[in-house]
Protein backbone atom coordinates (compact mmCIF):
# COMPACT_ATOMS: atom_id res chain seq x y z
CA UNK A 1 0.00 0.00 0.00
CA UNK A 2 1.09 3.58 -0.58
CA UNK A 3 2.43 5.49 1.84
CA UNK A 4 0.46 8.23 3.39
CA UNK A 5 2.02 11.54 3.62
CA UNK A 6 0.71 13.27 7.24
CA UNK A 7 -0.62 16.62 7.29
CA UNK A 8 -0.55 18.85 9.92
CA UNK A 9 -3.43 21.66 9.98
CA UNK A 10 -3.20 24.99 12.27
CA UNK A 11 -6.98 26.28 12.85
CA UNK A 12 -5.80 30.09 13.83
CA UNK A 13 -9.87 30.68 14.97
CA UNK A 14 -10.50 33.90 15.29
CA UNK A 15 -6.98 35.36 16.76
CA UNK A 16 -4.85 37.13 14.24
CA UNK A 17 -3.96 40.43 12.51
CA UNK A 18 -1.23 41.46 10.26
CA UNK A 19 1.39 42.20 12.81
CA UNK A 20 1.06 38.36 12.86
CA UNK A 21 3.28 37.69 9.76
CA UNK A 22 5.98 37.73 12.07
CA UNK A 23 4.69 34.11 13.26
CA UNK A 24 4.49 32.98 9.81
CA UNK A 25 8.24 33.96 9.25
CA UNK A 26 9.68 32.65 12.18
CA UNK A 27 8.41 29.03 11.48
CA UNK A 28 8.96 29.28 8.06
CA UNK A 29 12.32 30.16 9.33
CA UNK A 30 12.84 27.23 11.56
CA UNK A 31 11.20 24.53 9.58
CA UNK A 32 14.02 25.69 6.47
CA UNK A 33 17.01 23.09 8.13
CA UNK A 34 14.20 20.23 9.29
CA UNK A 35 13.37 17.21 7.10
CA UNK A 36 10.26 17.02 7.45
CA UNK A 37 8.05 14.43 5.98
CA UNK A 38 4.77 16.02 6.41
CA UNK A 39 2.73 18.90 4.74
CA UNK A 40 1.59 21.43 6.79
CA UNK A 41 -1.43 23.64 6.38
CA UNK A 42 -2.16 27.22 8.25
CA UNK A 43 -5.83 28.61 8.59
CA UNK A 44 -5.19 31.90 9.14
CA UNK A 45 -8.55 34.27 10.00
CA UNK A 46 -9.58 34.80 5.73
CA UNK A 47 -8.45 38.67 6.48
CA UNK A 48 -4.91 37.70 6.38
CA UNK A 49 -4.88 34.64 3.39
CA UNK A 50 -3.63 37.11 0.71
CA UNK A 51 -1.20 38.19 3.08
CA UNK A 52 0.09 35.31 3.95
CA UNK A 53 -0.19 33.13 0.73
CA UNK A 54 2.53 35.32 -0.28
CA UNK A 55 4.99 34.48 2.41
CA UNK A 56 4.69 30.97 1.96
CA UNK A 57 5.06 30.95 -1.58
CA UNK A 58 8.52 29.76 -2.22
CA UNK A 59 7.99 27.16 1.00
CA UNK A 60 6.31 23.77 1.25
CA UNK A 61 3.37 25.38 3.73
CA UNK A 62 0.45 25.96 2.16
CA UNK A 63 -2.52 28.71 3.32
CA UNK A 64 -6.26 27.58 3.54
CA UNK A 65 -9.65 28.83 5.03
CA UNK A 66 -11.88 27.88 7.67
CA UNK A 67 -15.16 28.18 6.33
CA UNK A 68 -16.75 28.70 2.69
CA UNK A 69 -20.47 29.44 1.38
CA UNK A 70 -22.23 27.07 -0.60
CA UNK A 71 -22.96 29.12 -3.37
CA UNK A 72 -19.63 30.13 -5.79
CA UNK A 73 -21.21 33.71 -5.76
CA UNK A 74 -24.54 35.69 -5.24
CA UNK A 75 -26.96 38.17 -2.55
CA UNK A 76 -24.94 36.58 0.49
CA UNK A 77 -23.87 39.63 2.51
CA UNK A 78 -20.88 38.98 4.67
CA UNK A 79 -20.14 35.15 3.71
CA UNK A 80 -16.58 34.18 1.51
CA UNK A 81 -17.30 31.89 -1.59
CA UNK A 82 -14.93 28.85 -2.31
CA UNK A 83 -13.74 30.94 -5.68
CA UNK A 84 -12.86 33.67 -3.29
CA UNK A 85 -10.66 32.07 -1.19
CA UNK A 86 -8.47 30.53 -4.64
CA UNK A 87 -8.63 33.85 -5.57
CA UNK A 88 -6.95 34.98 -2.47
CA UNK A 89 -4.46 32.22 -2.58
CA UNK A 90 -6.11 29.58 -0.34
CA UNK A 91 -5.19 25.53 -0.91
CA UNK A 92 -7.90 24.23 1.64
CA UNK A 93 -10.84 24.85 3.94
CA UNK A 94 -12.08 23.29 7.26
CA UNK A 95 -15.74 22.80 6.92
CA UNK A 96 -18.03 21.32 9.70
CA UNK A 97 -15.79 22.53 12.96
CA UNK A 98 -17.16 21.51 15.58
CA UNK A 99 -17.90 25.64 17.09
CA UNK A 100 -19.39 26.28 13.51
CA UNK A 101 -22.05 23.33 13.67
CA UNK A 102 -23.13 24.12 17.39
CA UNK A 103 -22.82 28.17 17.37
CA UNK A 104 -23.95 28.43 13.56
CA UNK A 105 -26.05 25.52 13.48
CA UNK A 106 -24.54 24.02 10.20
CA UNK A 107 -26.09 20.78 9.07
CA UNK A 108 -24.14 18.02 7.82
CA UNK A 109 -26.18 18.36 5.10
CA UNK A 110 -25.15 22.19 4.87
CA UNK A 111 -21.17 21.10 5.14
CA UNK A 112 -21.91 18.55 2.08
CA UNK A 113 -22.51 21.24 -0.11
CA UNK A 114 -20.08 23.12 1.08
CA UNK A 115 -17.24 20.11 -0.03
CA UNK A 116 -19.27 20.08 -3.36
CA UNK A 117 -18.32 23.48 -3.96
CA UNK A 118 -14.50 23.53 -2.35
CA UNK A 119 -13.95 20.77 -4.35
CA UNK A 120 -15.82 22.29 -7.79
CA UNK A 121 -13.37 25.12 -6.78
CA UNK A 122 -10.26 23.29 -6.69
CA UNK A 123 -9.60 23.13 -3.12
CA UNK A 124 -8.99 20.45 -0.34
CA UNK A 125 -12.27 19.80 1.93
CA UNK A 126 -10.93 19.36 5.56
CA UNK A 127 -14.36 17.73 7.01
CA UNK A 128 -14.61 17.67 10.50
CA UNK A 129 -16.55 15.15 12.24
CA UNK A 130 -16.32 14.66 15.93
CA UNK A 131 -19.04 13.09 18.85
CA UNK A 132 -20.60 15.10 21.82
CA UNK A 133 -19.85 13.86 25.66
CA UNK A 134 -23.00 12.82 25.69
CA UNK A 135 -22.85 10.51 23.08
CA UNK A 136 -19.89 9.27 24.10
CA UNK A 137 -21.34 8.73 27.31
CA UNK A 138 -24.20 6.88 26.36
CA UNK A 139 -21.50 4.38 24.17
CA UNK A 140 -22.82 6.06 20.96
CA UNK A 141 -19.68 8.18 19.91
CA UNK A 142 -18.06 6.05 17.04
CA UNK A 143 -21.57 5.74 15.59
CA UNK A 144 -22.15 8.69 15.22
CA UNK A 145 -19.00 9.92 14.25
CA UNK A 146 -19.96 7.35 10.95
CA UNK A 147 -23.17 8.58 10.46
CA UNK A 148 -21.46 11.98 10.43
CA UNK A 149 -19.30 11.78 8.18
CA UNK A 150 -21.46 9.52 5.76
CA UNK A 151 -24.35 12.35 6.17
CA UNK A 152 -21.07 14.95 5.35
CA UNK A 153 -19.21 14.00 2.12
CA UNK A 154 -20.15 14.61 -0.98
CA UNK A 155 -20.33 12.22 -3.90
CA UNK A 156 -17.01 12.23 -5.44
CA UNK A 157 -15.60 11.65 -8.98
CA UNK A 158 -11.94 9.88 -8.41
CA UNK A 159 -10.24 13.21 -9.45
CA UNK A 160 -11.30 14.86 -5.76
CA UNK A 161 -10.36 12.01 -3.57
CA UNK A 162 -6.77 13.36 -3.50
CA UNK A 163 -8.55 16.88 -1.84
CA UNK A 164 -10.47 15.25 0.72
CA UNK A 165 -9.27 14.92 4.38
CA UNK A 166 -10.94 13.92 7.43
CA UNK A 167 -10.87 15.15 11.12
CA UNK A 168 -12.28 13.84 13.55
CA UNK A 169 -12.12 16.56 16.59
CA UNK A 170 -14.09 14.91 19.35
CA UNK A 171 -16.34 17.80 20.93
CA UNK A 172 -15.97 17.29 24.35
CA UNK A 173 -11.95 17.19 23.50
CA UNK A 174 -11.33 20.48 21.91
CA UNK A 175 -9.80 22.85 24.47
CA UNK A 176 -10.12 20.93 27.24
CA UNK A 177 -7.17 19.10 27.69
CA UNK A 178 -8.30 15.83 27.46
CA UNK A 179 -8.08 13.46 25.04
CA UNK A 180 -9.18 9.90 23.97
CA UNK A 181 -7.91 6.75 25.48
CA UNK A 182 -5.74 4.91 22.86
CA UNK A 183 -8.38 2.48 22.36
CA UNK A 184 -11.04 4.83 21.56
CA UNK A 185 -9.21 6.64 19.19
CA UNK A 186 -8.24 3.49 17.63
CA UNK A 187 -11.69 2.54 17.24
CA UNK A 188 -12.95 5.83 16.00
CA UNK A 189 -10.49 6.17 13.20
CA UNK A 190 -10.50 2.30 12.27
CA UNK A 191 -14.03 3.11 11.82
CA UNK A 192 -13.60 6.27 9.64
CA UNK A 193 -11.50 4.25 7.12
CA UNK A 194 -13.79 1.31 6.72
CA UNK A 195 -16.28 3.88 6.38
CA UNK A 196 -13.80 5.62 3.53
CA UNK A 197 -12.84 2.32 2.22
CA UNK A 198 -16.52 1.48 1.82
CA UNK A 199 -17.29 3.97 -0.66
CA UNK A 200 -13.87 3.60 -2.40
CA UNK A 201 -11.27 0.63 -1.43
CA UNK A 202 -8.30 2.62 -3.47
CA UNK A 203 -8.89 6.22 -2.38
CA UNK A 204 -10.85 5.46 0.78
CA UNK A 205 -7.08 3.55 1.90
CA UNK A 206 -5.35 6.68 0.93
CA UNK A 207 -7.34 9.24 2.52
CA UNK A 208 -5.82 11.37 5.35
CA UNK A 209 -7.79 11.01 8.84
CA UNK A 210 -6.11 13.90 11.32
CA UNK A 211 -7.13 14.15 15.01
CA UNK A 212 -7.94 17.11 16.58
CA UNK A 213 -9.12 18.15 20.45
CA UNK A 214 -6.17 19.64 22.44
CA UNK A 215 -3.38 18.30 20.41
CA UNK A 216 0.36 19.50 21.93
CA UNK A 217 4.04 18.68 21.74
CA UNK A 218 3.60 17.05 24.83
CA UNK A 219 0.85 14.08 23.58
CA UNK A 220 1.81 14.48 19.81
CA UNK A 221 3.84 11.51 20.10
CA UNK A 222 1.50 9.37 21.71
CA UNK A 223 -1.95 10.43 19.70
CA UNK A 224 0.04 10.53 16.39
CA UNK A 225 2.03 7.52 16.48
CA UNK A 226 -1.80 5.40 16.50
CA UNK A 227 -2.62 3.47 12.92
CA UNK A 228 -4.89 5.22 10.84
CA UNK A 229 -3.80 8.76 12.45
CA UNK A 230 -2.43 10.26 9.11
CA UNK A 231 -1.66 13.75 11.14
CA UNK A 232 -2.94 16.07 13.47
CA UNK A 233 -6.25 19.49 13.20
CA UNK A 234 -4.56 21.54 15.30
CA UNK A 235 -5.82 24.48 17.24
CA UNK A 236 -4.55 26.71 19.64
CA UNK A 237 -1.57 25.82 20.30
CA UNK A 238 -0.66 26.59 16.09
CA UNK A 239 -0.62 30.14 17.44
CA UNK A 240 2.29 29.45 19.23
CA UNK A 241 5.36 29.08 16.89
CA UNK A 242 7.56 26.66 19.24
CA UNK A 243 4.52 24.28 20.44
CA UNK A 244 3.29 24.05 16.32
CA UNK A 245 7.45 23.08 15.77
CA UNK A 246 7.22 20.86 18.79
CA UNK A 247 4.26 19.00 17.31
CA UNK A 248 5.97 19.19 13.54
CA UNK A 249 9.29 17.73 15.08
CA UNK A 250 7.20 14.55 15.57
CA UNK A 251 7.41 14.32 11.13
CA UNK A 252 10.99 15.85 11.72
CA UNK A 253 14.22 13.07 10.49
């Protein structure tokens, strides 16, 4: 089987401005001597993609989005369309966060068109999937986390396989410190591939699952090291410039 190249995401949120290129130089600076053997993604706030697009153009980082309209244009005051953000020099969008499907009530119906149209676009589709704790509670988390992402992709030609990734960012995990026992996350992701593999056995096995939910340096090594985790969604601590290189350093030879 062919190997799968992990990707590392940083979801900025809403935190940055454009005194904040200095972040972007300083690990562009400091990943130059590593060998790394991962690709690594920032979502920057969509005020400063231009901006930063620009610095990372001679680099191997790339600059993506973390949220898109479903429509490529129209009478949509205040949303970004998917064309926008290629026009502004974005690679990929998160769609389906976690904080955007509770506080904007987004649908997984809602976040399948909005892959549609990434992908129609020429984008990657980060999808994010992830269980409540009461769901996990009542034993129903990797369920759900299925029916999720089943209910969230959108029907693929072969071509956009190779711009789909999957993150599954357990609610009750993000910003909290805590994270999933080995075997759950084992179980979860084993799960998400089947579920991939299902629809397609040759892209579904190539497909990049990331984990997200309070990802640091200091449990990179353990969450990242699990089969089937193909990289890491990661929030913030990618505001931070050493933690991001002390969670890269994991890819580092």
């Amino acid at each position: 089987m062919e190997r799968i190249l992990p990707l590392v995401v940083g979801n900025w949120k809403m935190n940055g401005h454009f005194a904040d290129e200095c972040r972007i130089r300083a690990l562009l600076c400091s990943l130059e001597p590593l060998s790394l053997r991962a690709d690594v993604i920032i979502c920057p706030p969509a005020t400063l993609i231009r901006s930063f697009s620009s610095l990372v153009k001679e680099s191997g980082v790339a600059i993506g989005a973390q949220d898109c309209h479903t429509a490529l244009s129209g009478p949509y005051t205040g949303d970004i369309s998917s064309s926008m953000l290629v026009d502004a020099g974005a690679k990929a969008v998160i769609l389906g966060h976690s904080e955007r499907r509770i506080a904007h009530g987004e649908t997984s119906h809602i976040v399948r068109k909005k892959a549609k149209i990434a992908h129609q676009a020429g984008l990657t589709a980060i999808i994010c999937i992830g269980e409540s704790e009461a769901e996990r509670v009542r034993g129903e988390g990797a369920r759900f986390v299925v029916d999720q992402l089943r209910a969230s992709l959108p029907d693929m030609p072969d071509c956009c396989w190779s711009r789909l990734v999957i993150a599954y960012e357990p609610v009750w995990a993000i910003g909290t410190g805590d994270v999933p026992a080995p075997a759950e996350l084992e179980e979860v992701h084993s799960m998400i591939r089947e579920e991939l593999q299902s629809l397609s056995l040759e892209y579904g096995r190539k497909t990049r699952i990331l984990y997200g939910g309070s990802v640091r340096s200091s449990n990179v090594s353990a969450l990242l090291s699990m089969k089937n985790v193909d990289g890491a969604l990661v929030g913030g601590a990618s505001l931070q410039v050493n933690e991001l290189l002390g969670i890269l350093s994991f890819y580092a030879s």
